[in-house]
N, C-alpha and C. Protein backbone atom coordinates (compact mmCIF):
# COMPACT_ATOMS: atom_id res chain seq x y z
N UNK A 1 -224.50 33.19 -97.26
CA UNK A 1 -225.89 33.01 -96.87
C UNK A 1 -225.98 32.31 -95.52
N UNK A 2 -226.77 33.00 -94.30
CA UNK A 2 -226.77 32.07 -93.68
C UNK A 2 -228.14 30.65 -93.20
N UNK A 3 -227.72 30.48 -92.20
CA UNK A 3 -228.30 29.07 -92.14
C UNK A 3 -229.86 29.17 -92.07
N UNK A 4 -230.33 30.30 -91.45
CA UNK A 4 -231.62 30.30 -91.50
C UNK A 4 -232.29 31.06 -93.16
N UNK A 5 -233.44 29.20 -93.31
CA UNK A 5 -234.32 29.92 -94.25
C UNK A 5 -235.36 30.28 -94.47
N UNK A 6 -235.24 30.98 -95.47
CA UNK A 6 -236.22 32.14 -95.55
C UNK A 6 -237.55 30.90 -95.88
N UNK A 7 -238.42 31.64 -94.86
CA UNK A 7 -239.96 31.21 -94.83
C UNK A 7 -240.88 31.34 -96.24
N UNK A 8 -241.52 30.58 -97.06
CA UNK A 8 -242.10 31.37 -98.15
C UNK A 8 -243.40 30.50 -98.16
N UNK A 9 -244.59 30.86 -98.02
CA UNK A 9 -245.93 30.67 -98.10
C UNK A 9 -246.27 30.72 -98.97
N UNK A 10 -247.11 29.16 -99.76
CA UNK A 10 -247.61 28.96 -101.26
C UNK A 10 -249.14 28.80 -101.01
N UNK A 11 -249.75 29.62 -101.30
CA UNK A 11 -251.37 29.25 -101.19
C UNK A 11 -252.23 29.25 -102.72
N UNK A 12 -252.15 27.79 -102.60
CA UNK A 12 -252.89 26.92 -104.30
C UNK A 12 -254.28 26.44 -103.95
N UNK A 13 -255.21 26.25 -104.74
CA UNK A 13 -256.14 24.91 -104.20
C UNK A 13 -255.77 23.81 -105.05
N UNK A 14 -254.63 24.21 -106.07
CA UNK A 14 -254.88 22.96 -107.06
C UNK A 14 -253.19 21.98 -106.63
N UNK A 15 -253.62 21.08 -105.67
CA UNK A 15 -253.04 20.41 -105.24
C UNK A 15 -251.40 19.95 -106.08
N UNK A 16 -251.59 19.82 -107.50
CA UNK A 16 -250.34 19.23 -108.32
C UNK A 16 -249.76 20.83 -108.19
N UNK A 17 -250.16 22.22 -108.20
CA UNK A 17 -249.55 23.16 -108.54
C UNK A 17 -248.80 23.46 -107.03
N UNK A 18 -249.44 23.12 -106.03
CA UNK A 18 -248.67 23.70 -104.90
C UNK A 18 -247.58 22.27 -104.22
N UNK A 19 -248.10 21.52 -104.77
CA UNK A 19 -247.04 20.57 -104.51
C UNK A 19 -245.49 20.37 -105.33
N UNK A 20 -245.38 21.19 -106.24
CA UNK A 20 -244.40 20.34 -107.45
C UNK A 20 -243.46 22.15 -106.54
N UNK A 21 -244.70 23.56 -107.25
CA UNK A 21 -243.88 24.37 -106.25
C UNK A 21 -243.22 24.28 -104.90
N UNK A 22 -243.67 23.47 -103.65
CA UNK A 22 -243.17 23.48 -102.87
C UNK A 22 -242.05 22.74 -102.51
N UNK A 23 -242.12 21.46 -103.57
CA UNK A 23 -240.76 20.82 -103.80
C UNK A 23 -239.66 21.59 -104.46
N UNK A 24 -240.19 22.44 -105.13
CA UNK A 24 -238.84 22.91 -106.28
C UNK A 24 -238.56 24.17 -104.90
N UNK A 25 -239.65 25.05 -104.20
CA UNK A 25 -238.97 25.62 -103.58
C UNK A 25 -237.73 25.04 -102.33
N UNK A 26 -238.18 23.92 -101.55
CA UNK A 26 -237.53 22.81 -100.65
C UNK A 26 -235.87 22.93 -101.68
N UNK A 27 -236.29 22.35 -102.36
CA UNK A 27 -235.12 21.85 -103.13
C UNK A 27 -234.15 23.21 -103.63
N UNK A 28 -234.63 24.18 -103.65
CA UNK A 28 -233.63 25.71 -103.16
C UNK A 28 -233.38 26.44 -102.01
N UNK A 29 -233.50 25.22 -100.72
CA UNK A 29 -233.10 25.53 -99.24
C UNK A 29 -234.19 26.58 -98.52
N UNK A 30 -235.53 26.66 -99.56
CA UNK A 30 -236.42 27.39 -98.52
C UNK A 30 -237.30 26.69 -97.65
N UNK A 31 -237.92 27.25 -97.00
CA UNK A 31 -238.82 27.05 -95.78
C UNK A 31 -239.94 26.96 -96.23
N UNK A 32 -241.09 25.67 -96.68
CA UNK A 32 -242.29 25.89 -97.21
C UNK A 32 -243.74 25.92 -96.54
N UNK A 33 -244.35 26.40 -96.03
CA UNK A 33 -245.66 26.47 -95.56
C UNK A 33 -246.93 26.48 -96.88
N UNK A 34 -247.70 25.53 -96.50
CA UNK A 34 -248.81 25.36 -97.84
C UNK A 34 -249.93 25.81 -97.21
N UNK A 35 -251.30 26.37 -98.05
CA UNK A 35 -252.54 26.75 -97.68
C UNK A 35 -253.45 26.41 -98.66
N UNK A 36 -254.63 25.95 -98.77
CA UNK A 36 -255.08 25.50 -99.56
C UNK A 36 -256.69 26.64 -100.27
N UNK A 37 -256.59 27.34 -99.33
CA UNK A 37 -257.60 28.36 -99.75
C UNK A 37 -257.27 29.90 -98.72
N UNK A 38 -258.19 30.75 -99.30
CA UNK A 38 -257.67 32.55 -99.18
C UNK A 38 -257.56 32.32 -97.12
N UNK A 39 -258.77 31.41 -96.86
CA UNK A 39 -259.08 31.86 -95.73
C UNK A 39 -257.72 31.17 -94.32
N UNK A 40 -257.36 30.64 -95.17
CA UNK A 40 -256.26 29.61 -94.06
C UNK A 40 -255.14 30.22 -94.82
N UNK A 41 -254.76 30.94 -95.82
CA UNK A 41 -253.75 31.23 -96.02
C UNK A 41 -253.69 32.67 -95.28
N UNK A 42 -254.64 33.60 -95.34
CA UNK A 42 -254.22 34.57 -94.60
C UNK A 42 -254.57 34.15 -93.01
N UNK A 43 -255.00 33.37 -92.47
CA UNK A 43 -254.30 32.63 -90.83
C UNK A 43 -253.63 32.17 -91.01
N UNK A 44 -252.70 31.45 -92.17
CA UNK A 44 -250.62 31.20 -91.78
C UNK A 44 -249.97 32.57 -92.16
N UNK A 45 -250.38 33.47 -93.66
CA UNK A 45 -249.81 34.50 -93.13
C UNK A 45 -249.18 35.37 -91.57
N UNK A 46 -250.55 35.31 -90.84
CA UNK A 46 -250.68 36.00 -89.46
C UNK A 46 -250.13 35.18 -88.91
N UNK A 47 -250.12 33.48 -88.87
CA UNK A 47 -249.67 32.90 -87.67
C UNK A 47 -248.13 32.76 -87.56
N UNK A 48 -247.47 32.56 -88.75
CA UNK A 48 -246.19 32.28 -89.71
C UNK A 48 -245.31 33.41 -89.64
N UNK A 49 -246.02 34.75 -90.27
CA UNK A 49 -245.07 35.79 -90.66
C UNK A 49 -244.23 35.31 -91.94
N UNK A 50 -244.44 34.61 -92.93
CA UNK A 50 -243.60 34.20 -93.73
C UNK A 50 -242.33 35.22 -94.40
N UNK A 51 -241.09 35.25 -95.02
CA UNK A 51 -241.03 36.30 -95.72
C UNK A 51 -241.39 36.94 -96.92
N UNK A 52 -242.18 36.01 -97.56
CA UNK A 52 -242.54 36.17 -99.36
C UNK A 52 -243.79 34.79 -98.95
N UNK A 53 -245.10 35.13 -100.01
CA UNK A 53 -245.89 35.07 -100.06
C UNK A 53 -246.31 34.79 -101.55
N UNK A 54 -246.77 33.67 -101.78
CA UNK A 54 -246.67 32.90 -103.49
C UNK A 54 -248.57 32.94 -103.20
N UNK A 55 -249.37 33.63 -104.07
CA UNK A 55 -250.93 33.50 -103.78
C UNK A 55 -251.49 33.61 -105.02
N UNK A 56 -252.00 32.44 -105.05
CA UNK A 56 -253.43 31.89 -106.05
C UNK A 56 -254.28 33.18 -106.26
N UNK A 57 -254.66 33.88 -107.22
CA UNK A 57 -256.08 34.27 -107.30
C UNK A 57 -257.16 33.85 -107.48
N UNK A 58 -257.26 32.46 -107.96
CA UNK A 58 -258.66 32.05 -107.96
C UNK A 58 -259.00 31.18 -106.57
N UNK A 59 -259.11 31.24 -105.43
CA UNK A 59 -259.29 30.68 -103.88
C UNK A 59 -260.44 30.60 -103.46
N UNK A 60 -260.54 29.39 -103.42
CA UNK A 60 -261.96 29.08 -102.79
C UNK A 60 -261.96 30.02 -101.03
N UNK A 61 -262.85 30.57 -100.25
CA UNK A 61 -263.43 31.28 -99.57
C UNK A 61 -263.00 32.54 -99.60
N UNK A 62 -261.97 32.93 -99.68
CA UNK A 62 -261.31 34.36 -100.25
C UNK A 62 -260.22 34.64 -101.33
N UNK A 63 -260.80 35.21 -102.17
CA UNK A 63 -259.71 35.02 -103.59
C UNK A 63 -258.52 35.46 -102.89
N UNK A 64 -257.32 35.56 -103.93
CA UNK A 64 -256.31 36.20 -103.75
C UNK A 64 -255.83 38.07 -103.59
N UNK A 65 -257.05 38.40 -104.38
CA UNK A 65 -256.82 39.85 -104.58
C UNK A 65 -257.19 40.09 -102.80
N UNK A 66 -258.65 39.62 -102.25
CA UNK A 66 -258.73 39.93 -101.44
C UNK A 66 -257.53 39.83 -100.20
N UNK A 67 -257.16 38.52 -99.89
CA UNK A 67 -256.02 37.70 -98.98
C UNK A 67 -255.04 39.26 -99.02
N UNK A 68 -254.59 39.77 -100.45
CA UNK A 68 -253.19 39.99 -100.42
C UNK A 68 -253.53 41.60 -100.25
N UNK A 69 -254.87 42.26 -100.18
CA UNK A 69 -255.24 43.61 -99.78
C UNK A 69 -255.25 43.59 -98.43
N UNK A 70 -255.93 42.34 -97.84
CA UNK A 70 -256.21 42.54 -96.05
C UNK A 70 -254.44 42.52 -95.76
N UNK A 71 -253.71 42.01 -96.01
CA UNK A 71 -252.28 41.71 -95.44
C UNK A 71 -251.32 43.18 -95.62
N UNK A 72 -251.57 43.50 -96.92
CA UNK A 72 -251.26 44.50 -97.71
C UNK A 72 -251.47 45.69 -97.05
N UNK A 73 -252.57 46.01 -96.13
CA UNK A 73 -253.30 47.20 -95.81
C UNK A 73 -252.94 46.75 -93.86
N UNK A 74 -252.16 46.06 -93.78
CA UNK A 74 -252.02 45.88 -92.07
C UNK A 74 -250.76 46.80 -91.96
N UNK A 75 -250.69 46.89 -91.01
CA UNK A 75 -248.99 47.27 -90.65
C UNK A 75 -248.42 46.54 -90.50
N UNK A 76 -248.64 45.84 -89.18
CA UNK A 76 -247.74 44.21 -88.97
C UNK A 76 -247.28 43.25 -90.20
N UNK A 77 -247.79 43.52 -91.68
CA UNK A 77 -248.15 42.35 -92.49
C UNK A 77 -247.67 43.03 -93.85
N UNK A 78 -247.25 43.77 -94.39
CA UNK A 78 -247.53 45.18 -95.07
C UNK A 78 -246.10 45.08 -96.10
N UNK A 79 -245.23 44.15 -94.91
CA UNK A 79 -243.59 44.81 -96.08
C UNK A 79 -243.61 43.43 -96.04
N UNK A 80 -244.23 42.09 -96.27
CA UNK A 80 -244.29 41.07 -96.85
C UNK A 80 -244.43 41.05 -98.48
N UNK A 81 -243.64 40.90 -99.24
CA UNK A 81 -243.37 40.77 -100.64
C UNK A 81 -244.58 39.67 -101.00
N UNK A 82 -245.48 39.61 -101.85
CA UNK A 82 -246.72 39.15 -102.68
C UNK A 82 -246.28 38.81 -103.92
N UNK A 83 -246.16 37.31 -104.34
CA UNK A 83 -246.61 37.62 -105.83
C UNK A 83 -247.67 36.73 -106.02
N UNK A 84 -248.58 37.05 -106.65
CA UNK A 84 -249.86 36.86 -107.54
C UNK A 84 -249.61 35.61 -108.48
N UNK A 85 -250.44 34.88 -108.34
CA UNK A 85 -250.51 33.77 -109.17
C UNK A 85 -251.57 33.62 -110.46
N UNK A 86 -251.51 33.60 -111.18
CA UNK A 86 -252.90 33.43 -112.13
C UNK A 86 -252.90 33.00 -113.49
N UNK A 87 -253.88 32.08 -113.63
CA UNK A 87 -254.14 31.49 -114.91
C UNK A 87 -254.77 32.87 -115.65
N UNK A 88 -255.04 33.80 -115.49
CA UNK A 88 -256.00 35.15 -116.33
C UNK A 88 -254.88 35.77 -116.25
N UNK A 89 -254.70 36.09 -117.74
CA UNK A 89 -253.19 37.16 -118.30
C UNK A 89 -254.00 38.36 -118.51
N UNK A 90 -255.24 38.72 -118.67
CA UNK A 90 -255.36 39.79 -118.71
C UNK A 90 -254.48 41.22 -118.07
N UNK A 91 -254.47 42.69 -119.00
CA UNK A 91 -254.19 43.61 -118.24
C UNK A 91 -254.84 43.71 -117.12
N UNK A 92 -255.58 43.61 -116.78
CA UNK A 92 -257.18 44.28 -116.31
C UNK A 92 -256.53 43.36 -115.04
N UNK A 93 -256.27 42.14 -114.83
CA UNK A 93 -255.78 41.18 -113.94
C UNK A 93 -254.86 41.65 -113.45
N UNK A 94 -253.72 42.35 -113.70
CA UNK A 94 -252.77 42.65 -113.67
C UNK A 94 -252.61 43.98 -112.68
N UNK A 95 -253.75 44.93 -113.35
CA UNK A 95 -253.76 46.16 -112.75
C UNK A 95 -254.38 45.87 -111.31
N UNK A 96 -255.45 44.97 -111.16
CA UNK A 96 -256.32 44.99 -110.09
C UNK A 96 -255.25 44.25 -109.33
N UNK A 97 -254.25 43.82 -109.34
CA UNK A 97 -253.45 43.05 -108.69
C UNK A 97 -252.33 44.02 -107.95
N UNK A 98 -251.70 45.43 -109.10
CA UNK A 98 -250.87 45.65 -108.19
C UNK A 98 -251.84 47.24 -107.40
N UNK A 99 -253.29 47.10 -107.78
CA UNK A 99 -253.72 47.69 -107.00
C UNK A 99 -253.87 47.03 -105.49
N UNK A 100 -253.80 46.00 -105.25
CA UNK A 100 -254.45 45.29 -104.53
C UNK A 100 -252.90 45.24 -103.80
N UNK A 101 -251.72 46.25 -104.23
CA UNK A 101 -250.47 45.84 -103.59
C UNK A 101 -249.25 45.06 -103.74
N UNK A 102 -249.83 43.73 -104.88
CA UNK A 102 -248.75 42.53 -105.03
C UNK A 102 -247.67 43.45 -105.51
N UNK A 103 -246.65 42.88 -105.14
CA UNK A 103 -244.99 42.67 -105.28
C UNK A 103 -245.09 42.32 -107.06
N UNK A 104 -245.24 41.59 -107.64
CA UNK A 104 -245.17 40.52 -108.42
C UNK A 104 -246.45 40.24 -108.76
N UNK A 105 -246.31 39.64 -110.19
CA UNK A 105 -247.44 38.65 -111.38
C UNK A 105 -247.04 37.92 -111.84
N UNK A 106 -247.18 36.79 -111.73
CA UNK A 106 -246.78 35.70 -112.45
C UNK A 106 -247.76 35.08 -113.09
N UNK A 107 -247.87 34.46 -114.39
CA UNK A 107 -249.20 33.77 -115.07
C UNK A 107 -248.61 32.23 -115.21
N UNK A 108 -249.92 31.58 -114.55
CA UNK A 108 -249.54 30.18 -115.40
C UNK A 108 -250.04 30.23 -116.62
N UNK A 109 -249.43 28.59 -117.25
CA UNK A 109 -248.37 28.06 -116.72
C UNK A 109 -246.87 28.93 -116.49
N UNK A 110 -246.00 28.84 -115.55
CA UNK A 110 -244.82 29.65 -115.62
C UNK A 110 -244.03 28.61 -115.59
N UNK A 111 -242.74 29.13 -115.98
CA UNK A 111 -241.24 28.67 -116.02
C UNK A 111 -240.74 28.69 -114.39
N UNK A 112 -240.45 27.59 -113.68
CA UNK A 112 -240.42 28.13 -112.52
C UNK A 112 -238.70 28.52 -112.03
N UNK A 113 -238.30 28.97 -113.16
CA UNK A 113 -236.82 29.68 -112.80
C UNK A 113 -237.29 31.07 -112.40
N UNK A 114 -238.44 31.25 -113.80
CA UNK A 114 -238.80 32.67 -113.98
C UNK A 114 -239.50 32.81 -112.18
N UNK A 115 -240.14 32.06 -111.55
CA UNK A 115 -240.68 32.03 -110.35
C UNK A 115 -239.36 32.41 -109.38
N UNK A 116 -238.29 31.47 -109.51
CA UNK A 116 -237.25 31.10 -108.41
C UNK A 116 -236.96 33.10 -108.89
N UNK A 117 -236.22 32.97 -109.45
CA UNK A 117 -235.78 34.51 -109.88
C UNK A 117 -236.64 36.06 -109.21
N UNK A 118 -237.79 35.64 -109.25
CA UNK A 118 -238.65 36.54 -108.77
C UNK A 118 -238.55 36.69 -107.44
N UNK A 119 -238.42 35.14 -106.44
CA UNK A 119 -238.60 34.85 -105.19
C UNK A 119 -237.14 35.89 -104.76
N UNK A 120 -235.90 35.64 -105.64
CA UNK A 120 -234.60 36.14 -105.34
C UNK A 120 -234.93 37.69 -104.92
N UNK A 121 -235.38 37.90 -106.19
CA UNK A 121 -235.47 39.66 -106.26
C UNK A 121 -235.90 40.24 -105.04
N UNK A 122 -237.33 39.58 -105.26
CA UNK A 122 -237.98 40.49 -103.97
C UNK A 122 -237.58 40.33 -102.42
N UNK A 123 -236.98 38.96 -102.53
CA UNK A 123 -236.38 38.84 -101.32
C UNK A 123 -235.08 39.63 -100.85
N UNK A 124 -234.29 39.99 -101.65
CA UNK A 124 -233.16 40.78 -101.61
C UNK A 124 -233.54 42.21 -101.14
N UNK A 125 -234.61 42.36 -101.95
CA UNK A 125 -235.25 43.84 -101.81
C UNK A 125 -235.62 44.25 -100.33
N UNK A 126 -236.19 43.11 -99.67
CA UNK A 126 -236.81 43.44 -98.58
C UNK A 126 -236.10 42.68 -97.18
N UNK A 127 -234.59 42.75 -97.38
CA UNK A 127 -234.62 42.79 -96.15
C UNK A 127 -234.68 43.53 -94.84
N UNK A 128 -235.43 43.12 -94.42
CA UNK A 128 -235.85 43.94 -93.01
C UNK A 128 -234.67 43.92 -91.79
């Protein structure tokens, strides 16, 4: 592996959830950028380029479904790996999600191996 790491963008509003994630991600040699709602996370998306993209659906000024369709539907922005965050297990959640493009679903509460594991996958998948 080398020395440079991989960038990964966590956009929470709920402060204990994006904090404990961004430590556990730190603490597996990644690169963490935080956002606290849809509308500043998709301006670090754009400003950042992250490689993987951890997004809240419930976001104060732009949910998540929206954030991860505008990114989803760019070119520049497009082969960025998404996974979806959400307290709503619904199917119905699920579907509108990988309509909306995400990579990934994850429901809280999660196991965050089951998280780390996911981050692996898709990151493997997509190198550019």
């Amino acid at each position: 592996m080398g020395n440079t790491a991989k960038k990964i963008l966590v956009v929470d509003d709920e402060i204990n959830i994006l904090t404990m994630v961004e430590a556990r991600l730190r603490g597996n040699g990644y690169d963490v950028i935080t956002a606290m709602d849809g509308q500043e996370g998709l301006a670090k998306a754009r400003s950042e380029n992250p490689d993987l993209i951890i997004l809240d659906i419930m976001l104060p000024k732009i949910d998540g479904y929206k954030v991860c369709r505008m990114l989803k539907f760019d070119e520049q922005y497009k082969h960025i790996p998404i996974i979806l965050f959400s307290a709503r297990t619904q199917d119905s959640d699920l579907e509108i999600g990988e309509q909306q493009g995400a990579d990934a679903y994850i429901t809280k509460p999660f196991e965050q191996e089951v998280l780390l594991a996911k981050i692996v996958e898709l990151l493997s998948l997509s190198k550019s």
